[in-house]
N, C-alpha and C. Protein backbone atom coordinates (compact mmCIF):
# COMPACT_ATOMS: atom_id res chain seq x y z
N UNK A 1 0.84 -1.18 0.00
CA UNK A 1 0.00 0.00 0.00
C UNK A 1 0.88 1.24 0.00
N UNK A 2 0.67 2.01 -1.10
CA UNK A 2 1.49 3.56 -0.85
C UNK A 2 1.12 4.38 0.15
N UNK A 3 1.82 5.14 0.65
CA UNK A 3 1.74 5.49 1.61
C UNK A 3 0.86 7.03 1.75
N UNK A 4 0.26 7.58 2.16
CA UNK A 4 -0.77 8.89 2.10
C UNK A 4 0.30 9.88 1.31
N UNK A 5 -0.08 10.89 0.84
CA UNK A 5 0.20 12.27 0.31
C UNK A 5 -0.47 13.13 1.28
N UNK A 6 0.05 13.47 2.25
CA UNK A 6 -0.02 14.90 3.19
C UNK A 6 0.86 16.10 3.19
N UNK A 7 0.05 17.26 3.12
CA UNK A 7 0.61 19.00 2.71
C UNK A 7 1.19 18.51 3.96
N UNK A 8 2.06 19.66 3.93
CA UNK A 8 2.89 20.04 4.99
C UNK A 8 1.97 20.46 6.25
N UNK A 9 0.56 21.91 5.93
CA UNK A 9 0.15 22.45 6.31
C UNK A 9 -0.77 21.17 7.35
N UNK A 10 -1.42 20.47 6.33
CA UNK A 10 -2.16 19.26 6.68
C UNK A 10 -1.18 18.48 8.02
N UNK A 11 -0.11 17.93 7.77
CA UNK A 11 0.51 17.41 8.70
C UNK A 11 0.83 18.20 10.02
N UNK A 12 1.21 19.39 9.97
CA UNK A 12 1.48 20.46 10.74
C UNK A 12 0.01 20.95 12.09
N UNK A 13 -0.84 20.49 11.50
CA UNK A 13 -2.38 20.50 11.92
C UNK A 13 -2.67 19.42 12.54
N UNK A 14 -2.72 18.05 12.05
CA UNK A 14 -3.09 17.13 12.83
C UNK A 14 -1.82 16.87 13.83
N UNK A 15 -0.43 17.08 13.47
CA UNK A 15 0.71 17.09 14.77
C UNK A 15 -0.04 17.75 15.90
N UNK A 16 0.08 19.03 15.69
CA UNK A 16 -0.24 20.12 16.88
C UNK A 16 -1.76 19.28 17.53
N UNK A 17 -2.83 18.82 16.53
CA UNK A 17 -3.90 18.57 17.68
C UNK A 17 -3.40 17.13 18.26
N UNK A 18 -2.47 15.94 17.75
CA UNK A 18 -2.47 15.16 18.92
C UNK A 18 -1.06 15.48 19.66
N UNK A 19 -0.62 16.25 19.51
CA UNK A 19 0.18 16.83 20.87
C UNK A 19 -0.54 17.52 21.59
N UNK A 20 -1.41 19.14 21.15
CA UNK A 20 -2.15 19.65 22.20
C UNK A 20 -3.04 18.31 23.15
N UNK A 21 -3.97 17.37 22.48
CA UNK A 21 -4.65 16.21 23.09
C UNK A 21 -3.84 15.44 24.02
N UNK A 22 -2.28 15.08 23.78
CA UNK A 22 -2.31 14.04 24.17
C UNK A 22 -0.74 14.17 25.03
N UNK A 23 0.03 15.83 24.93
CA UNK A 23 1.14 15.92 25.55
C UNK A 23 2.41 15.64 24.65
N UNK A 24 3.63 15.50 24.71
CA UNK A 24 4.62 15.18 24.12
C UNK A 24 4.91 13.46 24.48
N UNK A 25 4.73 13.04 26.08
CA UNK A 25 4.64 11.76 26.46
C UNK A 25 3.84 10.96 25.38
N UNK A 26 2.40 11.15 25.62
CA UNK A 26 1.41 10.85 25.38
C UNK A 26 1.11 10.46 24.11
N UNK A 27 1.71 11.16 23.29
CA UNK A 27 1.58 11.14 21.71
C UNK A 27 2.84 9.58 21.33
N UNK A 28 2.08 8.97 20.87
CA UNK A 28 2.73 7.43 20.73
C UNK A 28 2.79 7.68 19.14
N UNK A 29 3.59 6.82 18.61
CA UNK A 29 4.20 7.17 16.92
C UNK A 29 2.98 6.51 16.20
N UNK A 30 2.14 5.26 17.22
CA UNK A 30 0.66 4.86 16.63
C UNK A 30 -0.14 5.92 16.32
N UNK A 31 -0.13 6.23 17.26
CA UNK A 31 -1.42 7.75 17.30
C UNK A 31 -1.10 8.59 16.35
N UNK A 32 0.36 8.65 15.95
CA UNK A 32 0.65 9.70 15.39
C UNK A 32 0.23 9.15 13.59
N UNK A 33 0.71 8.23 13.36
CA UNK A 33 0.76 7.69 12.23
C UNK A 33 -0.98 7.66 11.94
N UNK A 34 -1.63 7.27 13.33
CA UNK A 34 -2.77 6.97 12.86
C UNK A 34 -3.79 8.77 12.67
N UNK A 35 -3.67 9.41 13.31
CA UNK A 35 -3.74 11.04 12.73
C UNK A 35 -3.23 11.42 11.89
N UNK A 36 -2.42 10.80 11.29
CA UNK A 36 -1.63 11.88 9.97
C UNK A 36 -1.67 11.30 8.58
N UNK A 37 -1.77 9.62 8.60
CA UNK A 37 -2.36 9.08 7.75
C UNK A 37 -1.16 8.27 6.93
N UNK A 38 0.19 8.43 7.73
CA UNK A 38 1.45 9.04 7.58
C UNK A 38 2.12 7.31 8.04
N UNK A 39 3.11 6.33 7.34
CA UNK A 39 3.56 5.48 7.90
C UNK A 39 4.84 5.91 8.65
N UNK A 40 5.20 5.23 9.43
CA UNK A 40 6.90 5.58 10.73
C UNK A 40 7.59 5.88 9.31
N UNK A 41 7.73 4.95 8.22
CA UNK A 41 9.37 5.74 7.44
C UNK A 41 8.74 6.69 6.90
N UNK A 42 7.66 7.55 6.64
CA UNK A 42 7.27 8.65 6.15
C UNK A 42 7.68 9.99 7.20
N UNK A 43 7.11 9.57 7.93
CA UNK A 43 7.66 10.47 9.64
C UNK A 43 8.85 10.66 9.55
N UNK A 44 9.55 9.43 9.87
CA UNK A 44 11.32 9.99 10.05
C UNK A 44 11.70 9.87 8.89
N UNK A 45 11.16 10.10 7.49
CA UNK A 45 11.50 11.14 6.54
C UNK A 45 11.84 12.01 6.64
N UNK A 46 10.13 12.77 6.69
CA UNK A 46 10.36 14.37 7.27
C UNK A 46 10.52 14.83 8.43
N UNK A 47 10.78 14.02 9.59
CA UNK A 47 11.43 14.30 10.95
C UNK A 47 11.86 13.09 11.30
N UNK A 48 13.37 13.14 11.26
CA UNK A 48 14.35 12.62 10.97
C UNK A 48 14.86 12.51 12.51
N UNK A 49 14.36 13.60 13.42
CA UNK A 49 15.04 13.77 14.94
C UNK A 49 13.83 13.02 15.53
N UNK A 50 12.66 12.60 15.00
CA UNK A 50 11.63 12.18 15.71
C UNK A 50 11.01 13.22 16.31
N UNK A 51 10.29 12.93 17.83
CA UNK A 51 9.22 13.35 18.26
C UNK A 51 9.56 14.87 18.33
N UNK A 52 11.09 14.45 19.00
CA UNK A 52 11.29 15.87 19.24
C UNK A 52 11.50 16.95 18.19
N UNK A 53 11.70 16.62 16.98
CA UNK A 53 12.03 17.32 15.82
C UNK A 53 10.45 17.94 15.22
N UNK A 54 9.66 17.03 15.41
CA UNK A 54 8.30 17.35 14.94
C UNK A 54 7.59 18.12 16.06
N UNK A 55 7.57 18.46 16.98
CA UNK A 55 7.05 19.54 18.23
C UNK A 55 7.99 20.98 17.91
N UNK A 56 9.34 20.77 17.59
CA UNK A 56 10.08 21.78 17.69
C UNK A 56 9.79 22.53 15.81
N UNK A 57 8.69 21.78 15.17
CA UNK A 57 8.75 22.12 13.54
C UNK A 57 7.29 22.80 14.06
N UNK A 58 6.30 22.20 14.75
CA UNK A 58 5.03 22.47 14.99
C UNK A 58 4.86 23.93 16.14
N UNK A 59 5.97 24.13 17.02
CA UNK A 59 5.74 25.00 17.32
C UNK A 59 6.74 26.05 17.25
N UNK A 60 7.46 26.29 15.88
CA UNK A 60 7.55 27.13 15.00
C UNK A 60 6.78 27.98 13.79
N UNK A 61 5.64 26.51 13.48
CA UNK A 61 4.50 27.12 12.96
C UNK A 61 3.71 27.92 13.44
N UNK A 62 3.73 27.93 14.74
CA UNK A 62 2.50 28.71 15.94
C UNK A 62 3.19 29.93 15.89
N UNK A 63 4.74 29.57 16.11
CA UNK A 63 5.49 31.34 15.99
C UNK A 63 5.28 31.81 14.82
N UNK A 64 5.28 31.42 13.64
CA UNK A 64 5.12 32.31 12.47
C UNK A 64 3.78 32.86 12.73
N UNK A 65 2.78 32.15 12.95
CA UNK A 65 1.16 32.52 13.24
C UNK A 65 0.48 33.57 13.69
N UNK A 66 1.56 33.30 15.32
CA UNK A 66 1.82 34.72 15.77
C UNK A 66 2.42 35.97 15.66
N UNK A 67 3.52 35.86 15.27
CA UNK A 67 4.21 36.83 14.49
C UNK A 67 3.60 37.24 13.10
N UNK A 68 3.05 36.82 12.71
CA UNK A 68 2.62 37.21 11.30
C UNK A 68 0.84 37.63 11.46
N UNK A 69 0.40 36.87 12.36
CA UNK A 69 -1.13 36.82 12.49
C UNK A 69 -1.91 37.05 13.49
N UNK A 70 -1.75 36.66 14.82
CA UNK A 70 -1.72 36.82 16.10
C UNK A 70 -1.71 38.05 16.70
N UNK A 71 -0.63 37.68 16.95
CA UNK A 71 0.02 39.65 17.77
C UNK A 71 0.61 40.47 16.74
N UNK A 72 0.16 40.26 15.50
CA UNK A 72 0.72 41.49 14.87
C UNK A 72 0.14 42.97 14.87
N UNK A 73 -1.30 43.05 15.62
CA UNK A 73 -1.65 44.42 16.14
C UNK A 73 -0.52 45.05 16.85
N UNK A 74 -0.43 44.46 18.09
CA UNK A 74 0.28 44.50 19.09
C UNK A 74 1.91 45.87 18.62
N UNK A 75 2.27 45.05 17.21
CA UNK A 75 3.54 46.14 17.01
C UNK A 75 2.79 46.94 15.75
N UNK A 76 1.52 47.47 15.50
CA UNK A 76 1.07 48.01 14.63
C UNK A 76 0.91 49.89 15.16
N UNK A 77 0.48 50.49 13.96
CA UNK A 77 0.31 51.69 14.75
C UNK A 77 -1.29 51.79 14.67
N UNK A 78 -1.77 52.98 15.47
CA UNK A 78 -2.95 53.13 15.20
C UNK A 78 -3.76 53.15 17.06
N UNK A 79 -4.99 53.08 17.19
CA UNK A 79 -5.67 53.37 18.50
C UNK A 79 -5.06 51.88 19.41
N UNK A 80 -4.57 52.54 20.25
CA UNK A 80 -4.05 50.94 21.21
C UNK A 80 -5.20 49.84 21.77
N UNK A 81 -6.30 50.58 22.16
CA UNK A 81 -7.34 49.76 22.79
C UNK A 81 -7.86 48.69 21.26
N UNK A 82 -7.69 49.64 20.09
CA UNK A 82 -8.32 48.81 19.36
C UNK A 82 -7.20 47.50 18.53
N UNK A 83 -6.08 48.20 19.21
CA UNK A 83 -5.00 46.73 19.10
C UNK A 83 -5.37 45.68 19.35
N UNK A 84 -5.35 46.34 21.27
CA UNK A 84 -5.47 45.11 22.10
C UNK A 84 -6.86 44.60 22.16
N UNK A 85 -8.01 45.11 21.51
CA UNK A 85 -9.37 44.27 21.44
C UNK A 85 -8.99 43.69 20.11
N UNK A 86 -8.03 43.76 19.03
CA UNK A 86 -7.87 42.98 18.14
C UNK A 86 -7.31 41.92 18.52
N UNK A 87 -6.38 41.93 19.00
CA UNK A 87 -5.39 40.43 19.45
C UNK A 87 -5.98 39.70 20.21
N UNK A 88 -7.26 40.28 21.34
CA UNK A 88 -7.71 39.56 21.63
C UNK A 88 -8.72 38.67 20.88
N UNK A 89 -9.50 39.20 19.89
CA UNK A 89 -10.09 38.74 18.73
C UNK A 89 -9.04 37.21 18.23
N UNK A 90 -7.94 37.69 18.05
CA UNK A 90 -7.63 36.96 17.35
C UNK A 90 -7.05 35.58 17.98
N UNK A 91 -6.53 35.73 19.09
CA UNK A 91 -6.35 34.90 20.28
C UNK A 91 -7.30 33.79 20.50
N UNK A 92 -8.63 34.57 20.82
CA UNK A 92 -9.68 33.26 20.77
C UNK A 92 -10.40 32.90 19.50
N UNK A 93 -9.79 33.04 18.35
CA UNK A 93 -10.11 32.96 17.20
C UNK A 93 -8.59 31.50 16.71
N UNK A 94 -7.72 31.73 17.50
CA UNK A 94 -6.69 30.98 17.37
C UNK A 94 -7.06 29.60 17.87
N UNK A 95 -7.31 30.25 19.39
CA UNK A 95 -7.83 29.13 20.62
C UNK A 95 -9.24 28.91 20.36
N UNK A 96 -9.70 28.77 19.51
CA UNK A 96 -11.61 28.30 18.84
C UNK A 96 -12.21 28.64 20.38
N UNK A 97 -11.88 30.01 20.31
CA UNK A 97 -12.83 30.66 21.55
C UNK A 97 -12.96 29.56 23.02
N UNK A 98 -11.45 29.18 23.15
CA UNK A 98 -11.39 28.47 24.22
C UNK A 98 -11.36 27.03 23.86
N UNK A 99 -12.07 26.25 23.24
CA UNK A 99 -11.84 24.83 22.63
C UNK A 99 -10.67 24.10 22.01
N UNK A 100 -9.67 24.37 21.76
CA UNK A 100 -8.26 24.15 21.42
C UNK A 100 -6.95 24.19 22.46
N UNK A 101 -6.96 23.78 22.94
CA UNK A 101 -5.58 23.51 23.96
C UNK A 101 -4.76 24.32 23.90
N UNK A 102 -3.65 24.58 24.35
CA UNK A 102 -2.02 25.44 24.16
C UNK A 102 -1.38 24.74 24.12
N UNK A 103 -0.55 24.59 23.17
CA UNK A 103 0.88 23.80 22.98
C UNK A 103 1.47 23.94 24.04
N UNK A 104 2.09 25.46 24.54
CA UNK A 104 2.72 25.19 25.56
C UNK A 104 2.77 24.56 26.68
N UNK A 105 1.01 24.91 27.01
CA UNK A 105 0.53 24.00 28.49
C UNK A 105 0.88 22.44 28.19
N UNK A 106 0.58 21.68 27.30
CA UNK A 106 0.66 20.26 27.26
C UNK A 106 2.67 19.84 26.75
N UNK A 107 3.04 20.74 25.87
CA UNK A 107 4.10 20.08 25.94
C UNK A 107 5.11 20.21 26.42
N UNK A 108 5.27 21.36 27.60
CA UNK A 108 6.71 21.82 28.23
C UNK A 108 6.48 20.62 29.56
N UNK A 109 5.37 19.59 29.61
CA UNK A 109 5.43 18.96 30.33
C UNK A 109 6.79 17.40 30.54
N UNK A 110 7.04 17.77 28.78
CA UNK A 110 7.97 16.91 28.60
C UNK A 110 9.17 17.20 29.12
N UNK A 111 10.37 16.73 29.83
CA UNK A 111 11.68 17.04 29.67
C UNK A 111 12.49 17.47 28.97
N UNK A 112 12.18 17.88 27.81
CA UNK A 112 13.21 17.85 26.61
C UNK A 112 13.78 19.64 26.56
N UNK A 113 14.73 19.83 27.27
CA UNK A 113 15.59 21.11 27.27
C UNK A 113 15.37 21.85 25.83
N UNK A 114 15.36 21.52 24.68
CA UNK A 114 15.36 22.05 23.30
C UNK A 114 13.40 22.99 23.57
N UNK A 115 12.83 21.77 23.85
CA UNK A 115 11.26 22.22 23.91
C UNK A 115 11.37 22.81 24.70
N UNK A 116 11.64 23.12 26.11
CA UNK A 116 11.43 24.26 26.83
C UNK A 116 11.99 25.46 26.49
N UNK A 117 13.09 25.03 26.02
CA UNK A 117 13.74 26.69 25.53
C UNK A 117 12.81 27.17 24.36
N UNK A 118 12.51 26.25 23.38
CA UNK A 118 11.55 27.26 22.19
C UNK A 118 10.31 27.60 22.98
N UNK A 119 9.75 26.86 23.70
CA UNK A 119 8.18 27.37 24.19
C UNK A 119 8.82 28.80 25.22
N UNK A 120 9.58 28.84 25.90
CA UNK A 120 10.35 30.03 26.72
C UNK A 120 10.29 31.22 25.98
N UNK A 121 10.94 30.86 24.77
CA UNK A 121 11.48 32.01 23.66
C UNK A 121 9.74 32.22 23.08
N UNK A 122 9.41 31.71 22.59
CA UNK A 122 7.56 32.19 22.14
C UNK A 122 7.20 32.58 23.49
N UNK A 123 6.66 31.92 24.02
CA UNK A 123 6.02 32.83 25.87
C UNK A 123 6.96 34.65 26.00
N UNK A 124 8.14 34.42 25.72
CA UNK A 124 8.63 35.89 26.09
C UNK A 124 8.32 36.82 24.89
N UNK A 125 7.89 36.34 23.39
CA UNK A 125 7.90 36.78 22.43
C UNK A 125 6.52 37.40 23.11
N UNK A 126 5.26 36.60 23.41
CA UNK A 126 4.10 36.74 23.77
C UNK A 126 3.87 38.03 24.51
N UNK A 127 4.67 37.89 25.47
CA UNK A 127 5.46 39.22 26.36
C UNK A 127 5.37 39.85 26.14
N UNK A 128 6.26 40.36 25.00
CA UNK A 128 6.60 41.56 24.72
C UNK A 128 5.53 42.03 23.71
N UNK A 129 4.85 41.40 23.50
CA UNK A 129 3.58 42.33 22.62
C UNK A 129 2.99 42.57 23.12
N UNK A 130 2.88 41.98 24.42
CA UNK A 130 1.46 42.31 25.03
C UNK A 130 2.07 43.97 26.13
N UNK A 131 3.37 44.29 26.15
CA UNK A 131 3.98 45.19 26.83
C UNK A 131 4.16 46.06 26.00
N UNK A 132 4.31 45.87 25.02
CA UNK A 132 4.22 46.69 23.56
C UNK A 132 2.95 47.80 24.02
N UNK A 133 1.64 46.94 23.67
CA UNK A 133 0.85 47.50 23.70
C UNK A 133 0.52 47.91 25.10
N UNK A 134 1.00 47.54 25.90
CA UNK A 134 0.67 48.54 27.75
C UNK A 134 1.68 49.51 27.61
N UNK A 135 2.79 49.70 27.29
CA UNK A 135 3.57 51.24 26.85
C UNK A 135 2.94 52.13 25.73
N UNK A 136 2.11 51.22 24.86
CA UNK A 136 1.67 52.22 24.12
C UNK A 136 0.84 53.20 24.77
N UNK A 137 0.06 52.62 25.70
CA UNK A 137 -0.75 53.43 26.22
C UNK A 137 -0.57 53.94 27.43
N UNK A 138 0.25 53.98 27.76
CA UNK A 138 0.94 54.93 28.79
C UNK A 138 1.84 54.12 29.88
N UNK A 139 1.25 52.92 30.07
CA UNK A 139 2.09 52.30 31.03
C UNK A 139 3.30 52.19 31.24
N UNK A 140 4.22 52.89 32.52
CA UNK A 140 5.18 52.53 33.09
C UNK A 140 6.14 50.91 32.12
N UNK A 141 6.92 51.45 32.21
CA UNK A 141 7.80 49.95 31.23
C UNK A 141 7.88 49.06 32.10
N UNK A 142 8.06 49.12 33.48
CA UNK A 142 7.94 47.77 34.41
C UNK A 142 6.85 47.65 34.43
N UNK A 143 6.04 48.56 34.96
CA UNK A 143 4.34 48.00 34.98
C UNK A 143 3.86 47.22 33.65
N UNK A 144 4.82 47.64 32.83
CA UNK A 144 3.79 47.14 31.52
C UNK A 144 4.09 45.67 31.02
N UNK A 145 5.73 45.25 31.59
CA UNK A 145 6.03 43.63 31.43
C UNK A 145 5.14 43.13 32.09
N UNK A 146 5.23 43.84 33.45
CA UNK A 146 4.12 43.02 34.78
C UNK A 146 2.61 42.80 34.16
N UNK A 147 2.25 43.50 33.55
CA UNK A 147 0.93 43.40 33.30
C UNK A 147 1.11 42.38 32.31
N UNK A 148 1.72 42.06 31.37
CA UNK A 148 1.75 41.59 30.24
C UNK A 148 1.95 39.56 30.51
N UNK A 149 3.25 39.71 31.53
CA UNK A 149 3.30 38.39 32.38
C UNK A 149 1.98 37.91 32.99
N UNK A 150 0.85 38.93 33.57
CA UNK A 150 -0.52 38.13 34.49
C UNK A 150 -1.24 38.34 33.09
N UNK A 151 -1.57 38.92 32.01
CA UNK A 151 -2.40 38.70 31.14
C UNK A 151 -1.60 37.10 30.36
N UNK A 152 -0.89 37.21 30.40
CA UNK A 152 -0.48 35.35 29.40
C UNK A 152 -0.83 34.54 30.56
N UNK A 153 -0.37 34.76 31.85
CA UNK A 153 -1.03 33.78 33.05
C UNK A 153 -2.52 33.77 33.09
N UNK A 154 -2.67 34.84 32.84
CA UNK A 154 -4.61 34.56 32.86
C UNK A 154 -5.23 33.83 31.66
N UNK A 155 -4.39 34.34 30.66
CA UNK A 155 -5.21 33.73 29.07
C UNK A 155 -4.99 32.12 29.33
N UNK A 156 -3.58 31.74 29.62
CA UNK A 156 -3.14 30.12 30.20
C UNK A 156 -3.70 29.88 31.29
N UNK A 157 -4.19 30.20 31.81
CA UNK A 157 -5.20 29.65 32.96
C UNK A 157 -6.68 29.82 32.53
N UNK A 158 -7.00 30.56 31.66
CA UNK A 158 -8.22 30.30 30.99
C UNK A 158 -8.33 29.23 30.45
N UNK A 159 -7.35 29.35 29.59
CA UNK A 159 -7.63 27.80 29.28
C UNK A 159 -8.03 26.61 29.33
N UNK A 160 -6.86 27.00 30.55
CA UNK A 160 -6.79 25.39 31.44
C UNK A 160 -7.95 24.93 32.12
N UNK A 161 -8.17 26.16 32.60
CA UNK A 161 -9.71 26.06 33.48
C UNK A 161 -11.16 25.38 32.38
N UNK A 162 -10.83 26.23 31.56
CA UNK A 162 -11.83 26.24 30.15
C UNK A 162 -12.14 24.68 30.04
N UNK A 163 -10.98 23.91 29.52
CA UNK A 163 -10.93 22.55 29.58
C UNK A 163 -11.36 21.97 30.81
N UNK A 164 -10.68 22.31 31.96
CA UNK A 164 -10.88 21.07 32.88
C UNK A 164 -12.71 21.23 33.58
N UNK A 165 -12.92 22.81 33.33
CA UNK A 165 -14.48 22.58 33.53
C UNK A 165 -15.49 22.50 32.47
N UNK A 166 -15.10 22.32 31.39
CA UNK A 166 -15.68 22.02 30.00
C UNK A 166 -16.78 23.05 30.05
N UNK A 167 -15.85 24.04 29.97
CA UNK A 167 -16.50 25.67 29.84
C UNK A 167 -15.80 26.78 29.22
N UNK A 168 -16.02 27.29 28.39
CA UNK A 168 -15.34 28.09 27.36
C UNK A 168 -15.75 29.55 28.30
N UNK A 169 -16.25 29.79 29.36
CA UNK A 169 -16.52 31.17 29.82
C UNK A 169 -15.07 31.69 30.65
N UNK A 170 -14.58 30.89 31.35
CA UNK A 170 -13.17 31.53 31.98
C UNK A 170 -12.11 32.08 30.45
N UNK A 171 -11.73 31.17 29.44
CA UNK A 171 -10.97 31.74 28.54
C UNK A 171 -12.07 33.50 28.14
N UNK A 172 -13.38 32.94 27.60
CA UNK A 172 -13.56 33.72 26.81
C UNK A 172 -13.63 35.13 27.97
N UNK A 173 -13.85 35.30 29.37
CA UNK A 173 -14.08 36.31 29.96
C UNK A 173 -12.49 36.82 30.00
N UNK A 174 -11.49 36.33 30.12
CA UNK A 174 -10.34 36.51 30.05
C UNK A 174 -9.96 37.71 28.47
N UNK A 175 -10.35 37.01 27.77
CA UNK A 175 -10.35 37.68 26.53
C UNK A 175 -11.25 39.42 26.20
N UNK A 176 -12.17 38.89 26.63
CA UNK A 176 -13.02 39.85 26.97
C UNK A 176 -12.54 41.66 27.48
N UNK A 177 -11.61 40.77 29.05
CA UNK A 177 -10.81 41.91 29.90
C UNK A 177 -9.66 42.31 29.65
N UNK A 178 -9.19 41.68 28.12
CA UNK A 178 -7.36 41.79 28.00
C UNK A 178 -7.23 43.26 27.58
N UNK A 179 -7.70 43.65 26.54
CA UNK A 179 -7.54 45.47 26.11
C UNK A 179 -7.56 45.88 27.61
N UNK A 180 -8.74 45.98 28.53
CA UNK A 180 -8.65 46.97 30.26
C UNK A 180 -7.55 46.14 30.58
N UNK A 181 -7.46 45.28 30.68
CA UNK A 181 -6.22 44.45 31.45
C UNK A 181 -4.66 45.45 31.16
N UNK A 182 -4.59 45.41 30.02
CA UNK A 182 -3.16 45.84 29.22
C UNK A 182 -3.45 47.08 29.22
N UNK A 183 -3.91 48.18 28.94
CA UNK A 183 -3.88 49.20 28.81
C UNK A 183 -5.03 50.58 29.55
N UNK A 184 -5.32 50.25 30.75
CA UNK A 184 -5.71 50.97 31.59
C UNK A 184 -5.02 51.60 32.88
N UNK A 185 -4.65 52.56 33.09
CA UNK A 185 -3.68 53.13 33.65
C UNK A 185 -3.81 53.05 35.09
């Protein structure tokens, strides 16, 4: 039997949902093969380092996403509130208004020093847009990391909450408060 024809984009999609589902542990090369449609020598084809090579490809895709799609209000010019009610738009438009997991939450659970440092380096990227936009609007430059650190703790704890009470109202109220959150003096 030949083996599936999967886009990149396609593969890149079903990776991220059985890692967000299932963790970096969790995700078995069955599961994987059996989500992607994809046999093991097709895999370590195109990820050649294995598991870890394919988390560290998948959540590079999330950085382009964000950088390009995400938080690109954030370094835009124009009314700040209507930044930060954009990103938040787009945030739970990312996170299917709370129904979609975070990479980071499920996979920095793994050990793997390489994965913590890229999810580190995105989380601080996250940072700084969201401080971006609290200096835009007047905030103090320490106040405005600080604020920017409890708004990613709140949006990641929306989440989390979101899921574990199979309720999309903690993310989405989170979202809701991020523009006052970030940029009210």
């Amino acid at each position: 039997m030949r083996p599936a024809k999967v886009t990149d984009q396609q593969l890149y999609e079903e990776l991220a949902g059985i890692f967000r589902r299932k963790g970096y542990d969790g995700a078995s090369y069955s599961g994987i093969m059996k989500a992607t449609g994809l046999v093991k020598a097709s895999l370590y084809h195109r990820f050649p380092g294995g598991k870890e090579q394919m988390v560290n490809a998948i959540l590079s895709q999330v950085d382009k996403e964000f950088v390009n799609y995400v938080l690109a209000p954030a370094f835009a010019e124009g009314n700040v509130q209507e930044r930060a009610k954009q990103v938040a738009e787009r945030l739970a438009e990312f996170y299917a208004a709370g129904k979609r997991w975070c990479l980071l939450d499920t996979l920095t659970l793994a050990e793997s020093k390489e994965t913590m440092s890229h999810a580190r380096s995105s989380m601080e990227f996250w940072v700084k847009a969201f401080a971006r936009i609290a200096r835009d609007a007047g905030v103090p430059r320490a106040q405005a990391k600080k604020r920017a650190q409890d708004a990613v703790a709140a949006i990641e704890g929306g989440l989390v909450a979101s899921r574990v009470l199979q309720n999309r109202g903690p993310f989405l109220r989170t979202m809701a408060g991020l523009a006052e959150r970030l940029t009210v003096r």
